[in-house]
N, C-alpha and C. Protein backbone atom coordinates (compact mmCIF):
# COMPACT_ATOMS: atom_id res chain seq x y z
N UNK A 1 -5.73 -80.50 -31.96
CA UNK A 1 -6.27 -79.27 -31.38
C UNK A 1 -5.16 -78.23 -31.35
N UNK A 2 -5.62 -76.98 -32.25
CA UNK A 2 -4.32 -76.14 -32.40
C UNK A 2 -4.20 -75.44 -31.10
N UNK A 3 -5.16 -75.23 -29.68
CA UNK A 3 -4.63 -74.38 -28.79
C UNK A 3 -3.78 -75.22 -27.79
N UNK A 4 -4.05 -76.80 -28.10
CA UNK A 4 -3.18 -77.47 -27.06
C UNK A 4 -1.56 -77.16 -27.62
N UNK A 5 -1.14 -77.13 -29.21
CA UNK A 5 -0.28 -77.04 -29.61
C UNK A 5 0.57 -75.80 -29.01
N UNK A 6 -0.41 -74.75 -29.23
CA UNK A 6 -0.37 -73.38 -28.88
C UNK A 6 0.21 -73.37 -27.37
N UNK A 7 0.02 -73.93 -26.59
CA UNK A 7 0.00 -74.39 -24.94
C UNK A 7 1.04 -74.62 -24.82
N UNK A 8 1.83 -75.57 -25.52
CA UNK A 8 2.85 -76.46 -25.80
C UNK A 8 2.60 -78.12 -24.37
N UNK A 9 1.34 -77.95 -25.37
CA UNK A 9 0.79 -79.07 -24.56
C UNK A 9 0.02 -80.11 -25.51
N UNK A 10 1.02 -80.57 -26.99
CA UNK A 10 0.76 -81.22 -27.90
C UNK A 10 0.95 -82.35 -27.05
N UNK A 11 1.26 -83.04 -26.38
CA UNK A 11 1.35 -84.80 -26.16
C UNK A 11 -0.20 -85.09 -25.81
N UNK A 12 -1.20 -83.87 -25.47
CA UNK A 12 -2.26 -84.83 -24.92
C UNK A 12 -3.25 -84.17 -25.72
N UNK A 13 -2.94 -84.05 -27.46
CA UNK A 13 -3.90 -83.79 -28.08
C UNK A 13 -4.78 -85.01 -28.58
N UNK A 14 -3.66 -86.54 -28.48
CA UNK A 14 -4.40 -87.82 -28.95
C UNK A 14 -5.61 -87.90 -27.46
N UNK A 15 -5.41 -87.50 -26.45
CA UNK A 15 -5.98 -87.94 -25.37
C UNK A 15 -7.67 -87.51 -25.14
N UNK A 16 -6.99 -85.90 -25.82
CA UNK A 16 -8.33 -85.02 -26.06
C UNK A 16 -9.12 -85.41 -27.38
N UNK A 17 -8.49 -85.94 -28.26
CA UNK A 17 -9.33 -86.42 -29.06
C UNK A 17 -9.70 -87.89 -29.28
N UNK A 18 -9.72 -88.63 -28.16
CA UNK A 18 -10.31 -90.17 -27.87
C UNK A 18 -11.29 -89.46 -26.96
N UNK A 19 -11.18 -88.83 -26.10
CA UNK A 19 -12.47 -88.39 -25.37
C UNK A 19 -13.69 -87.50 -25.57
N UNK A 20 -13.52 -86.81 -27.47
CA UNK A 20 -14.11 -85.98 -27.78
C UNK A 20 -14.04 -84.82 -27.54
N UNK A 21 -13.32 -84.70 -26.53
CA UNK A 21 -13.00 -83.03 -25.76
C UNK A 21 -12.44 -82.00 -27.96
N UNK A 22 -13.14 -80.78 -27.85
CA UNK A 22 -12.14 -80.06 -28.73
C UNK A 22 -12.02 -78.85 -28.27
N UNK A 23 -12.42 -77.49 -29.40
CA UNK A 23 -12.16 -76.08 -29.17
C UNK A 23 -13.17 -76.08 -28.13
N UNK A 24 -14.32 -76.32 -28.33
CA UNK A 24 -15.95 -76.10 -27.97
C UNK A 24 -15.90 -76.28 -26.56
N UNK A 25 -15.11 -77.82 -26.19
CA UNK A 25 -15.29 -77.66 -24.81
C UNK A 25 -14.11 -77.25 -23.53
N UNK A 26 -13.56 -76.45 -24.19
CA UNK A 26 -12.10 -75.70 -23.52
C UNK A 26 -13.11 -75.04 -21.98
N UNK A 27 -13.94 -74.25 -22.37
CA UNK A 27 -14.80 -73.22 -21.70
C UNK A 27 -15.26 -74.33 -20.18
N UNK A 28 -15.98 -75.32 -20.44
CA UNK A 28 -17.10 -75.91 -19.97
C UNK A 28 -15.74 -76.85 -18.96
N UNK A 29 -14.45 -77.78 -19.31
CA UNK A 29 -13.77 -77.79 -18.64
C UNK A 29 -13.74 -77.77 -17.27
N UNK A 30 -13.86 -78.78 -16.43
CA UNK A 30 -13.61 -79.04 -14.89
C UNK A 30 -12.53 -79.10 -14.37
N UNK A 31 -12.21 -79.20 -13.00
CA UNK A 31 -10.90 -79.38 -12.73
C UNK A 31 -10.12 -81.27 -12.74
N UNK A 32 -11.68 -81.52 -12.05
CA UNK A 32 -11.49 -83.36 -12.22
C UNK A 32 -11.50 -83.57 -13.86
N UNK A 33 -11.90 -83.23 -14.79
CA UNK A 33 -11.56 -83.58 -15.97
C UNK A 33 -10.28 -83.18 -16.73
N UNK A 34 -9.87 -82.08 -16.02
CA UNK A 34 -8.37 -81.21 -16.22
C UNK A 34 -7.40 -83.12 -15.92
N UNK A 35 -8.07 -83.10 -14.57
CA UNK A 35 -7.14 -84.09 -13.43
C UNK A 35 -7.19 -85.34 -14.62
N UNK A 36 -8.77 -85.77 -15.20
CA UNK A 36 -8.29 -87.09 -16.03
C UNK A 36 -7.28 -87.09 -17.09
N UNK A 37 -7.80 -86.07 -17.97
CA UNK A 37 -7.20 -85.74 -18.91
C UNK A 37 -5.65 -85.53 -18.78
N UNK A 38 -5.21 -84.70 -18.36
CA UNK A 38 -3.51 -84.16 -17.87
C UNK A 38 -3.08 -84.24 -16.68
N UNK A 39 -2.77 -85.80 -15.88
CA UNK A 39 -2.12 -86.34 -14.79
C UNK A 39 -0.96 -85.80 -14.52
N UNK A 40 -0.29 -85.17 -15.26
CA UNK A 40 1.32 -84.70 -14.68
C UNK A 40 0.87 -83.21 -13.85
N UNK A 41 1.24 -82.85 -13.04
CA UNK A 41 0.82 -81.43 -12.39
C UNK A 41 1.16 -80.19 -12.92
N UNK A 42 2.62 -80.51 -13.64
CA UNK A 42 2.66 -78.93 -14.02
C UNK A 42 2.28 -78.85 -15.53
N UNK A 43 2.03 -80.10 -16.04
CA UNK A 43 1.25 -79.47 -17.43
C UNK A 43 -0.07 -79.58 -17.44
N UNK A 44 -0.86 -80.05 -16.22
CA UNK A 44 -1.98 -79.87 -16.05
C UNK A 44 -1.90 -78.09 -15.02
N UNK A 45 -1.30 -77.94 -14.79
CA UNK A 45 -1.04 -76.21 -13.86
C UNK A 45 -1.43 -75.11 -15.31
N UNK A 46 -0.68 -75.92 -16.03
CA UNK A 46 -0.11 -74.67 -17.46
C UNK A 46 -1.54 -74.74 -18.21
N UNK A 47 -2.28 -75.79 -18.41
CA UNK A 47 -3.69 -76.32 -19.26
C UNK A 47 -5.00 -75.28 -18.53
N UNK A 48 -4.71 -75.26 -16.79
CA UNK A 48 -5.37 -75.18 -16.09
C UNK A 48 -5.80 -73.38 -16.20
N UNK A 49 -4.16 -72.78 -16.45
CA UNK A 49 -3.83 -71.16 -16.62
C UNK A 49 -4.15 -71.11 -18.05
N UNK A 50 -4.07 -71.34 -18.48
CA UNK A 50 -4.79 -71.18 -20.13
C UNK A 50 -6.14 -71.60 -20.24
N UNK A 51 -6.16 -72.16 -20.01
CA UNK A 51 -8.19 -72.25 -20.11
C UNK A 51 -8.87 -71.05 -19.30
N UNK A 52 -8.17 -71.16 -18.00
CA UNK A 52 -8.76 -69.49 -17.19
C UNK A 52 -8.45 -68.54 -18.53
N UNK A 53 -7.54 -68.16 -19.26
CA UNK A 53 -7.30 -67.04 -19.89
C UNK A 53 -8.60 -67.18 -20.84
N UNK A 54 -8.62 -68.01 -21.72
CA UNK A 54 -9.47 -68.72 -22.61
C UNK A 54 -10.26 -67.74 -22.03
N UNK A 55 -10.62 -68.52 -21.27
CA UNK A 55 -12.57 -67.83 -20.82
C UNK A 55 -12.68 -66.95 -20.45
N UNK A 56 -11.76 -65.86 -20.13
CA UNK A 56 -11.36 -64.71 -19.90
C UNK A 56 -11.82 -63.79 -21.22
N UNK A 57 -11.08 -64.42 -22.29
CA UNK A 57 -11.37 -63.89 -23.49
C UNK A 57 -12.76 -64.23 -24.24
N UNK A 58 -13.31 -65.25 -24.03
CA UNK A 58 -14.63 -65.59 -24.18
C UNK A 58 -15.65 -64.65 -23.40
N UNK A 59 -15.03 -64.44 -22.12
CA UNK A 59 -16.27 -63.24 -21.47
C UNK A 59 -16.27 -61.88 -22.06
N UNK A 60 -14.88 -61.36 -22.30
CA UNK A 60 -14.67 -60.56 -22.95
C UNK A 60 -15.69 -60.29 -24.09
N UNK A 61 -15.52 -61.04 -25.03
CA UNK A 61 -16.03 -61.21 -26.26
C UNK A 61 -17.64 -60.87 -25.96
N UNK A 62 -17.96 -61.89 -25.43
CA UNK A 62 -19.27 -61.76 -25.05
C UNK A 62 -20.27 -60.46 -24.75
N UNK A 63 -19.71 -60.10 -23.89
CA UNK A 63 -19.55 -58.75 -22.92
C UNK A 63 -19.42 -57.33 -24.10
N UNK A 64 -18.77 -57.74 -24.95
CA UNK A 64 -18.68 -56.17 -25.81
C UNK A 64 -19.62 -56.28 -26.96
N UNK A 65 -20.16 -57.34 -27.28
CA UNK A 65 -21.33 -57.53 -28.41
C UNK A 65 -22.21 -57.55 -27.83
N UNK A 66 -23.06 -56.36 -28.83
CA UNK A 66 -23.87 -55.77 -28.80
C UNK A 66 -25.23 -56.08 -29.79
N UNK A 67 -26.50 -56.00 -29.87
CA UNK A 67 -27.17 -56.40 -30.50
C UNK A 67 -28.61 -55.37 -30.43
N UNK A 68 -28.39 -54.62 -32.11
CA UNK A 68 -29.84 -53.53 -32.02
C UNK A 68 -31.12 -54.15 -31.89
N UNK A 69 -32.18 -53.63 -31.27
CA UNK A 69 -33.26 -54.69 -32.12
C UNK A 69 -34.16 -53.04 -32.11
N UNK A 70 -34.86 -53.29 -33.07
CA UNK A 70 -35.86 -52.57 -33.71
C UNK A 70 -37.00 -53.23 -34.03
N UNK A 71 -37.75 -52.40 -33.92
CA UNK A 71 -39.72 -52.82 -34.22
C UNK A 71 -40.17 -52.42 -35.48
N UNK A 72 -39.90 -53.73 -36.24
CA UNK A 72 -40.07 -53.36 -37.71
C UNK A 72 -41.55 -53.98 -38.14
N UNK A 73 -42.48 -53.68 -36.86
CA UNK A 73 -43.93 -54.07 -37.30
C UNK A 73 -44.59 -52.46 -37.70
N UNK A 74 -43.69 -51.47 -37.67
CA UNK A 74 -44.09 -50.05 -38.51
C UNK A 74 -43.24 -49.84 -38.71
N UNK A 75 -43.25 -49.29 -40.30
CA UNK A 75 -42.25 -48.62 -40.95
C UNK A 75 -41.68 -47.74 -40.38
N UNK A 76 -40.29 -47.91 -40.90
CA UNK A 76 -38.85 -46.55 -40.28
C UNK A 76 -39.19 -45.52 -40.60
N UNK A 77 -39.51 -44.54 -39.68
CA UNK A 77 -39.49 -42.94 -40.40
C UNK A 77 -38.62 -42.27 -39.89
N UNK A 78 -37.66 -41.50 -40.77
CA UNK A 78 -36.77 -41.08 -41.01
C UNK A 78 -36.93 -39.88 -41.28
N UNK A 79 -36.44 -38.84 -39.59
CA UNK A 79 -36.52 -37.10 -40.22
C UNK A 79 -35.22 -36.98 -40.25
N UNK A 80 -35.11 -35.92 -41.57
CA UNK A 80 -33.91 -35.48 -41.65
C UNK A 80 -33.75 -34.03 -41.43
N UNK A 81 -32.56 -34.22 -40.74
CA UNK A 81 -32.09 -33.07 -39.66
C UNK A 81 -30.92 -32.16 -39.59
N UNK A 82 -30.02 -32.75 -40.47
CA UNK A 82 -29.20 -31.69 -41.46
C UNK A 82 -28.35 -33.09 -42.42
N UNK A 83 -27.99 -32.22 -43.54
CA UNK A 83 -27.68 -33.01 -44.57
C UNK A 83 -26.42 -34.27 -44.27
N UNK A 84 -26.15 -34.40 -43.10
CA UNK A 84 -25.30 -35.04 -42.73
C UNK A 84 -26.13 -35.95 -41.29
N UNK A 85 -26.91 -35.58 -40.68
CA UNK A 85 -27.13 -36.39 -40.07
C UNK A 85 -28.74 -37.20 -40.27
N UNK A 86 -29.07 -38.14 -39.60
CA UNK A 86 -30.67 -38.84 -39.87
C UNK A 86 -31.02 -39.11 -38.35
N UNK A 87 -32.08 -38.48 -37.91
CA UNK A 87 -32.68 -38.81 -36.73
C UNK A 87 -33.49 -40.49 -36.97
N UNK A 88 -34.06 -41.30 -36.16
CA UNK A 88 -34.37 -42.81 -36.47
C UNK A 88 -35.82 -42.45 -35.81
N UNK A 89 -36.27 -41.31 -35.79
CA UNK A 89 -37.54 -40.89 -34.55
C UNK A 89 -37.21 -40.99 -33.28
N UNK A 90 -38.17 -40.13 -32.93
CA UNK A 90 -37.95 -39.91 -31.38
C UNK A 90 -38.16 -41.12 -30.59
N UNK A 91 -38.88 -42.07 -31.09
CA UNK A 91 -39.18 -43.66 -30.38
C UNK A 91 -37.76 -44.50 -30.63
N UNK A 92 -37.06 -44.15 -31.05
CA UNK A 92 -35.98 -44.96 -31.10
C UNK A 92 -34.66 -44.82 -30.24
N UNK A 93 -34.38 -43.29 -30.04
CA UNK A 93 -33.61 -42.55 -29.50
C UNK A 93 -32.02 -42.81 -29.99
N UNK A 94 -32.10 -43.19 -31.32
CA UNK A 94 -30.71 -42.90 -31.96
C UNK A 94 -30.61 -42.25 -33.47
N UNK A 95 -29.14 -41.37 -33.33
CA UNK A 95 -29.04 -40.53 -34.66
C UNK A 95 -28.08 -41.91 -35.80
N UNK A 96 -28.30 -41.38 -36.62
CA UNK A 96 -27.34 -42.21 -37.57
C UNK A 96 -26.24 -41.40 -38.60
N UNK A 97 -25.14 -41.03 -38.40
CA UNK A 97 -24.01 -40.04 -38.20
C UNK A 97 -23.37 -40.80 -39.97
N UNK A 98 -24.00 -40.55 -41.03
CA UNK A 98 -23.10 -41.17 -42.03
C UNK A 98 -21.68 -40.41 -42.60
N UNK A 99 -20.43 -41.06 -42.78
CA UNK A 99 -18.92 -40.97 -42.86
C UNK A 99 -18.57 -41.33 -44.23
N UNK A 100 -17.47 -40.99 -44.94
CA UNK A 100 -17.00 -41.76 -46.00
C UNK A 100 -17.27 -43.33 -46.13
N UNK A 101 -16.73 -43.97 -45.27
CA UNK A 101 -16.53 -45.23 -44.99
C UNK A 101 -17.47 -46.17 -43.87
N UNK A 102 -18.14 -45.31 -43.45
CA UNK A 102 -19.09 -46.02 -42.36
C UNK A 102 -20.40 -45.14 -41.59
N UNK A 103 -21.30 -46.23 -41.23
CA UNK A 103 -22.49 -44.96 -40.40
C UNK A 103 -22.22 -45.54 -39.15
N UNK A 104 -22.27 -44.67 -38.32
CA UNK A 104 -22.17 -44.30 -36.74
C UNK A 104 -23.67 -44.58 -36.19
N UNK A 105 -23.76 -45.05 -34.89
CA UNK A 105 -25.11 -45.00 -34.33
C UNK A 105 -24.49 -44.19 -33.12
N UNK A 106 -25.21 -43.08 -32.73
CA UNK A 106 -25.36 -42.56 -31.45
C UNK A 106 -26.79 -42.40 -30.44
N UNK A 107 -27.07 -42.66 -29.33
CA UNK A 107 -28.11 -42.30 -29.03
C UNK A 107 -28.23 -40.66 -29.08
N UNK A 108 -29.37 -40.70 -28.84
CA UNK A 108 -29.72 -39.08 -29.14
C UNK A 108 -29.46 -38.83 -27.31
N UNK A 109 -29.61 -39.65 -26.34
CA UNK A 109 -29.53 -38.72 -25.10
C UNK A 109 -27.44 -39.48 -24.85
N UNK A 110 -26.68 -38.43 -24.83
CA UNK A 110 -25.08 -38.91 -24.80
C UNK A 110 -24.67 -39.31 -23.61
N UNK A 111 -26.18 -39.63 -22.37
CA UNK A 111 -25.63 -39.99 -21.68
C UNK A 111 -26.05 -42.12 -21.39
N UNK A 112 -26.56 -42.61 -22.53
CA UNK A 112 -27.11 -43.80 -22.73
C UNK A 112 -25.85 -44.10 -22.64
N UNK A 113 -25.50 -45.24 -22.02
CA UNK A 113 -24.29 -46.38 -22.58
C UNK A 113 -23.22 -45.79 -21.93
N UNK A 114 -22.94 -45.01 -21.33
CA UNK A 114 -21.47 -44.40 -20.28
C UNK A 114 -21.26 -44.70 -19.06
């Protein structure tokens, strides 16, 4: 397991892997299973502060993805509204802002999402 390595808590990667523990279950992690797993205190202290971070960054992650959904049981109609921008209709309430390199979604009211 490369984050135990990462930890510098390689001696109890054989331990974690007789018990099945891997990446997957860093998150899910108890304290009594901290306790079976890593009996010495301060490298179970150090396992204990890194898994908090872990899931720290897992909420993170979580937390900033985002996911459109659209009702594609009627077709997209698409007014166009100057040669640079595409309204998505008024039922949708976002513009689509196309760039050299990428299209932008904005809602049409700038105060959605602030």
């Amino acid at each position: 397991m490369l984050m135990l390595r990462a930890w510098d808590l390689e001696q109890y990667i054989d331990v974690f892997q007789n018990e099945g523990k891997d990446i997957t279950c860093l998150n899910i992690l108890t304290e009594d299973m901290m306790k079976e797993l890593v009996p010495k205190i301060g490298h179970r202290a150090k396992l204990k502060a890194n898994v908090d971070e872990w899931r720290k960054v897992l909420d993170l992650t979580n937390d900033t993805q985002t996911t459109f959904m659209m009702d594609i049981s009627s077709p997209l109609n698409l007014d166009v509204e100057s040669p640079t921008t595409l309204s998505l209709g008024s039922d949708t309430g976002f513009i689509l802002s196309p760039s050299d390199s990428d299209i932008s979604i904005t809602p049409l009211d700038s105060s959605v999402n602030q």
